[in-house]
N, C-alpha and C. Protein backbone atom coordinates (compact mmCIF):
# COMPACT_ATOMS: atom_id res chain seq x y z
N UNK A 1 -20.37 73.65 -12.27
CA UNK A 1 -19.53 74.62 -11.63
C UNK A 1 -18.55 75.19 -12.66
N UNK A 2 -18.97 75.50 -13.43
CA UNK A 2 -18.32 76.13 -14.98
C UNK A 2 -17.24 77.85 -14.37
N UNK A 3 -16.14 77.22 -14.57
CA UNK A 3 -15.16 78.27 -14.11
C UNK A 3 -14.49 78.73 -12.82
N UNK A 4 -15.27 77.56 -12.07
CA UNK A 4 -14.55 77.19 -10.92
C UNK A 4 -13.39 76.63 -11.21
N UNK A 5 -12.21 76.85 -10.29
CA UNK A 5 -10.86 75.72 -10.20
C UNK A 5 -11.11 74.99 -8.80
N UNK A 6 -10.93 73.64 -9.13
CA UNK A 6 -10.85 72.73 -7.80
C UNK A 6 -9.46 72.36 -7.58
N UNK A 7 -9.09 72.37 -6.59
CA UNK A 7 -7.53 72.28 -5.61
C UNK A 7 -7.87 70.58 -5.27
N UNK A 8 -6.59 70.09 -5.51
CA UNK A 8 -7.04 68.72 -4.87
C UNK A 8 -5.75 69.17 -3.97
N UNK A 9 -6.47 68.65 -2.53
CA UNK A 9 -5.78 68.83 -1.64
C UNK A 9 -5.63 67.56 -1.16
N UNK A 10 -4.01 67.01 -0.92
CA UNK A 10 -3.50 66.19 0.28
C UNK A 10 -2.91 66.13 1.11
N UNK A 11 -2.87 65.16 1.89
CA UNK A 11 -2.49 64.91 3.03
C UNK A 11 -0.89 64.90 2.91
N UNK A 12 -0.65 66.21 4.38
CA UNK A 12 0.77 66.50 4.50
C UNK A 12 1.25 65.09 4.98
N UNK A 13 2.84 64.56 4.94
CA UNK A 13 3.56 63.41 5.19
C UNK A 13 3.73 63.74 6.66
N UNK A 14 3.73 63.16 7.68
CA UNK A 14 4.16 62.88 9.09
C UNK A 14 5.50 62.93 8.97
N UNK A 15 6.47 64.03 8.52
CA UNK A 15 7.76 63.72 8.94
C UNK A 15 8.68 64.45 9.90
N UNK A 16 9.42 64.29 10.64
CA UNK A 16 10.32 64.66 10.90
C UNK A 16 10.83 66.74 10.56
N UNK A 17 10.45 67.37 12.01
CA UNK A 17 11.28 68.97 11.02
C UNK A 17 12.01 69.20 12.13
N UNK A 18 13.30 68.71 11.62
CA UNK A 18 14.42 68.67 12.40
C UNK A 18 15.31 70.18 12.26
N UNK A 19 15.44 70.73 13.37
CA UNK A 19 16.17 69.93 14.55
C UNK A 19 15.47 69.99 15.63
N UNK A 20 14.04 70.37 15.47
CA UNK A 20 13.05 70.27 16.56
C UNK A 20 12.37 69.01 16.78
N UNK A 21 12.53 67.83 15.56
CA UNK A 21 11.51 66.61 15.66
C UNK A 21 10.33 66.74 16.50
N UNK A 22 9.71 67.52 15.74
CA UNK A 22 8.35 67.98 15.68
C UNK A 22 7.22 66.94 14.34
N UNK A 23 6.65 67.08 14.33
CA UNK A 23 5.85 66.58 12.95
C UNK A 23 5.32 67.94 11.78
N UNK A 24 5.69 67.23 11.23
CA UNK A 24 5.65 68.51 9.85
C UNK A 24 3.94 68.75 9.89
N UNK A 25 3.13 67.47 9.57
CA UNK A 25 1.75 67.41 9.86
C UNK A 25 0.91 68.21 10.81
N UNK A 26 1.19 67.35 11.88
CA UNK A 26 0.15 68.28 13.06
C UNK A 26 1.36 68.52 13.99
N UNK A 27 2.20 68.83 13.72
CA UNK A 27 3.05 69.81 15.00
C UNK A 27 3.33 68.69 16.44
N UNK A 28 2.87 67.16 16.42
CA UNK A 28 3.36 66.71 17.78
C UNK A 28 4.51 66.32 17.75
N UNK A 29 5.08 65.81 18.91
CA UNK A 29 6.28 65.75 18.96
C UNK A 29 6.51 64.11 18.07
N UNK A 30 7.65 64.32 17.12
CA UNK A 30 8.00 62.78 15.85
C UNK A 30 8.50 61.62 17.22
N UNK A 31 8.18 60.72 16.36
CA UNK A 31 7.12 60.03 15.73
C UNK A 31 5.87 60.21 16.23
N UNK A 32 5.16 60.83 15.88
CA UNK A 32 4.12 61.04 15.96
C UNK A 32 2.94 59.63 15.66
N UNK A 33 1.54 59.96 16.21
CA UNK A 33 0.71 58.32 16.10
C UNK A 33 0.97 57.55 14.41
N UNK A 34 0.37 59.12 13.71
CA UNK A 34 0.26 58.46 12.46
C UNK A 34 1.84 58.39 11.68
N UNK A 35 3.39 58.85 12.29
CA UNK A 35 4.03 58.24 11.73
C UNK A 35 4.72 57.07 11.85
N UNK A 36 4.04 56.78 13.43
CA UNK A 36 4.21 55.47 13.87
C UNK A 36 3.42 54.21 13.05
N UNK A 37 2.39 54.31 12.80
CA UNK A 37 1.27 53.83 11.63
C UNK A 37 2.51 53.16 10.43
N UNK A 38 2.65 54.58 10.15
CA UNK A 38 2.97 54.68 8.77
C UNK A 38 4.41 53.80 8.66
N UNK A 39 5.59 54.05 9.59
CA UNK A 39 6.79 53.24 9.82
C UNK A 39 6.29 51.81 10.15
N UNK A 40 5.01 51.15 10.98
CA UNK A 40 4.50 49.80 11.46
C UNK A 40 4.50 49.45 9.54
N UNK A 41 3.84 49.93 9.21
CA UNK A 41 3.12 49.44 7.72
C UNK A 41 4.83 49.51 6.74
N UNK A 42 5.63 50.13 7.22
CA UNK A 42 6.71 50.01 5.72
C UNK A 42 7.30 48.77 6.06
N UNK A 43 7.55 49.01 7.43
CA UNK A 43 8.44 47.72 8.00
C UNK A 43 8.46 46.55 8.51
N UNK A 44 6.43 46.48 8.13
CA UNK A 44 5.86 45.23 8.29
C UNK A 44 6.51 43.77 8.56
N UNK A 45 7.27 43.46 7.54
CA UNK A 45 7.78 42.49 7.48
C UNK A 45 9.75 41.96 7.95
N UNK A 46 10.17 43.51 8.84
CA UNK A 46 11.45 43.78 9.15
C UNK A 46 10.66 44.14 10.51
N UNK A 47 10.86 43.54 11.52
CA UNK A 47 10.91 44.44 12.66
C UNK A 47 12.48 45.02 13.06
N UNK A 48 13.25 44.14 12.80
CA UNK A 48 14.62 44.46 13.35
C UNK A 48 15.05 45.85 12.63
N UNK A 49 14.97 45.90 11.23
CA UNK A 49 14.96 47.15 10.22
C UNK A 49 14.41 48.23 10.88
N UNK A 50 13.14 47.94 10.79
CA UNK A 50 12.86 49.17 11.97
C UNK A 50 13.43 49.94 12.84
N UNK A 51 13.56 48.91 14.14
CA UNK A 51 14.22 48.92 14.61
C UNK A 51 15.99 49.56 14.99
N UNK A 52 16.34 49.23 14.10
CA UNK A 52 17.82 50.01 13.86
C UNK A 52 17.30 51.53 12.95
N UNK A 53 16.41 51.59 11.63
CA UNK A 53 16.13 52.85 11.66
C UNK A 53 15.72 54.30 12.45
N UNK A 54 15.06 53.17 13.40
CA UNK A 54 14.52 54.26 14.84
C UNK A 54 15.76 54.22 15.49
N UNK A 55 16.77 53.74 15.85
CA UNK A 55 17.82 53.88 16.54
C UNK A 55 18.61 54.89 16.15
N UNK A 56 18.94 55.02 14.84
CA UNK A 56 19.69 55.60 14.31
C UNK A 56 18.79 57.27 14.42
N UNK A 57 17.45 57.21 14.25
CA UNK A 57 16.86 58.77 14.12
C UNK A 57 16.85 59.12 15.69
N UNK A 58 16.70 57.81 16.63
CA UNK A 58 16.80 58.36 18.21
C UNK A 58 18.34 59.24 18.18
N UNK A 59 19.55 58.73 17.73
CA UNK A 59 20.79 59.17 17.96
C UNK A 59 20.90 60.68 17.10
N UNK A 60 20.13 60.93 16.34
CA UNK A 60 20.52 62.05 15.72
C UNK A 60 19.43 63.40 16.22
N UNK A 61 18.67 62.51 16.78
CA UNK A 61 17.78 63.61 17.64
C UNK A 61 17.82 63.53 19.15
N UNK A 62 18.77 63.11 19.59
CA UNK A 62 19.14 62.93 20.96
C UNK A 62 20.63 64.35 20.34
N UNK A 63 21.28 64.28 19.38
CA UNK A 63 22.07 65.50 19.52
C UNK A 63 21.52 66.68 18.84
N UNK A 64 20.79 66.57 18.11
CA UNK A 64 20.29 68.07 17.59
C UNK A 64 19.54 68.38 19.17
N UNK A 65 18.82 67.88 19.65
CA UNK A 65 17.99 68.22 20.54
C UNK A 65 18.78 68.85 21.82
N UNK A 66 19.80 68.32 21.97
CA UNK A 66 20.86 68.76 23.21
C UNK A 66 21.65 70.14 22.90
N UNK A 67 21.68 70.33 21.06
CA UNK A 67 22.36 71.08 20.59
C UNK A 67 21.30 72.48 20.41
N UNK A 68 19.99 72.13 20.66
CA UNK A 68 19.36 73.01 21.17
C UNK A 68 19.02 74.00 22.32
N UNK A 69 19.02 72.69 23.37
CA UNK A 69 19.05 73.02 24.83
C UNK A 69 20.32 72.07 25.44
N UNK A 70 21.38 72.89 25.53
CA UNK A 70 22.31 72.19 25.97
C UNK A 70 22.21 72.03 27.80
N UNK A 71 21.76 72.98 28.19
CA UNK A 71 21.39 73.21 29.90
C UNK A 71 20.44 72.45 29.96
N UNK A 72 19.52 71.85 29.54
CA UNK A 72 18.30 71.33 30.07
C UNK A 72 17.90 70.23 28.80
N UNK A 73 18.74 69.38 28.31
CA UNK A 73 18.42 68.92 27.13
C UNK A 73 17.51 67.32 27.28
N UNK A 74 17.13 67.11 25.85
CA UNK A 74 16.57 66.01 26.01
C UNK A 74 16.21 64.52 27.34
N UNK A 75 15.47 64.21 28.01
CA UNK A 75 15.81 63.18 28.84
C UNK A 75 15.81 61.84 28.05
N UNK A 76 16.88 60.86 28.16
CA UNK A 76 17.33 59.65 27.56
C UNK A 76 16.36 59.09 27.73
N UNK A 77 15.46 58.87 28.93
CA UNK A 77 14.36 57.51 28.78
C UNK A 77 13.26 58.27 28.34
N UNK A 78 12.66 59.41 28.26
CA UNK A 78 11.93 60.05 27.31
C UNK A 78 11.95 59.78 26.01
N UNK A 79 12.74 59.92 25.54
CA UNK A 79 13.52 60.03 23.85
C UNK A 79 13.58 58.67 23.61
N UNK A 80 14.29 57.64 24.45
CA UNK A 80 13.95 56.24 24.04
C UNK A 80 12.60 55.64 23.80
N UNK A 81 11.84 55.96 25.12
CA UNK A 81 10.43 56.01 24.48
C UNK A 81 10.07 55.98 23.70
N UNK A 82 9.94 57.08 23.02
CA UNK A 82 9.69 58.12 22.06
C UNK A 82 10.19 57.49 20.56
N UNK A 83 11.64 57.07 20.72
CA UNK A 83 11.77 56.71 19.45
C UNK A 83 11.70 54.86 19.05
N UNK A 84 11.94 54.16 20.38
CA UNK A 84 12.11 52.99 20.34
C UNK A 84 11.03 52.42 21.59
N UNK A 85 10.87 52.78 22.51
CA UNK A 85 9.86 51.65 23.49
C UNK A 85 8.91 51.34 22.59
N UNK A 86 8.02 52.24 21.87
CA UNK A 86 6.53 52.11 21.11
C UNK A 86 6.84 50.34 20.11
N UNK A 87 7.78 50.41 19.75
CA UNK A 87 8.48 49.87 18.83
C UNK A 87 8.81 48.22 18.92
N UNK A 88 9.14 47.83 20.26
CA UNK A 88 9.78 47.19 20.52
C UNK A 88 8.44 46.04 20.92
N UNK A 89 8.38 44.92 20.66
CA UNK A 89 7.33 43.91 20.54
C UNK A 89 7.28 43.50 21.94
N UNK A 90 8.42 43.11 23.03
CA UNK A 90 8.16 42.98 24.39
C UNK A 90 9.20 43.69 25.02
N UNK A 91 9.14 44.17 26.01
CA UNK A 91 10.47 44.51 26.87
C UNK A 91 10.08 44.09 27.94
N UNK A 92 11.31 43.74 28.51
CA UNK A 92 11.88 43.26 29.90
C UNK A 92 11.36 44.61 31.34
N UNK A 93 11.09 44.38 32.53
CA UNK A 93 10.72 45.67 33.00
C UNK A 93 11.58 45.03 34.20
């Protein structure tokens, strides 16, 4: 293939495009599957770490998100979900 250029193409990062916490990747709503993956695998050996990291990104996207739609904003057990149920090894029901 003499004078061709080949592109090495990779894989976009699953992050966060705030203040929509959306996924930069495929557009679902963050944490998304594979950045859930990807946070299981850093924090392998910390669940609690985790843990407080997702807390802390639930709290800052619980106000950008309100600061979006202040009339109709985020629902709390949605968003907990979302950033912490997946997360959490057992919960109480």
């Amino acid at each position: 293939m003499a004078g061709q250029r080949r592109t090495l193409v990779t894989a976009r990062p699953h992050t966060p495009l705030r203040p929509l916490w959306l996924c930069r990747a495929c557009a679902g709503p963050w944490p998304c599957g594979s950045a859930r993956v990807t946070l299981l695998r850093e924090y392998a050996h910390d669940r609690v770490a985790l843990l407080i990291h997702l807390g802390g990104l639930l709290h800052d996207a619980a106000g950008q998100l309100h600061t979006l739609n202040p009339h109709d904003g985020p629902d709390p057990a949605q968003l907990f979900d979302r950033f912490l149920g997946w997360a959490l090894i057992c919960r109480s029901t």
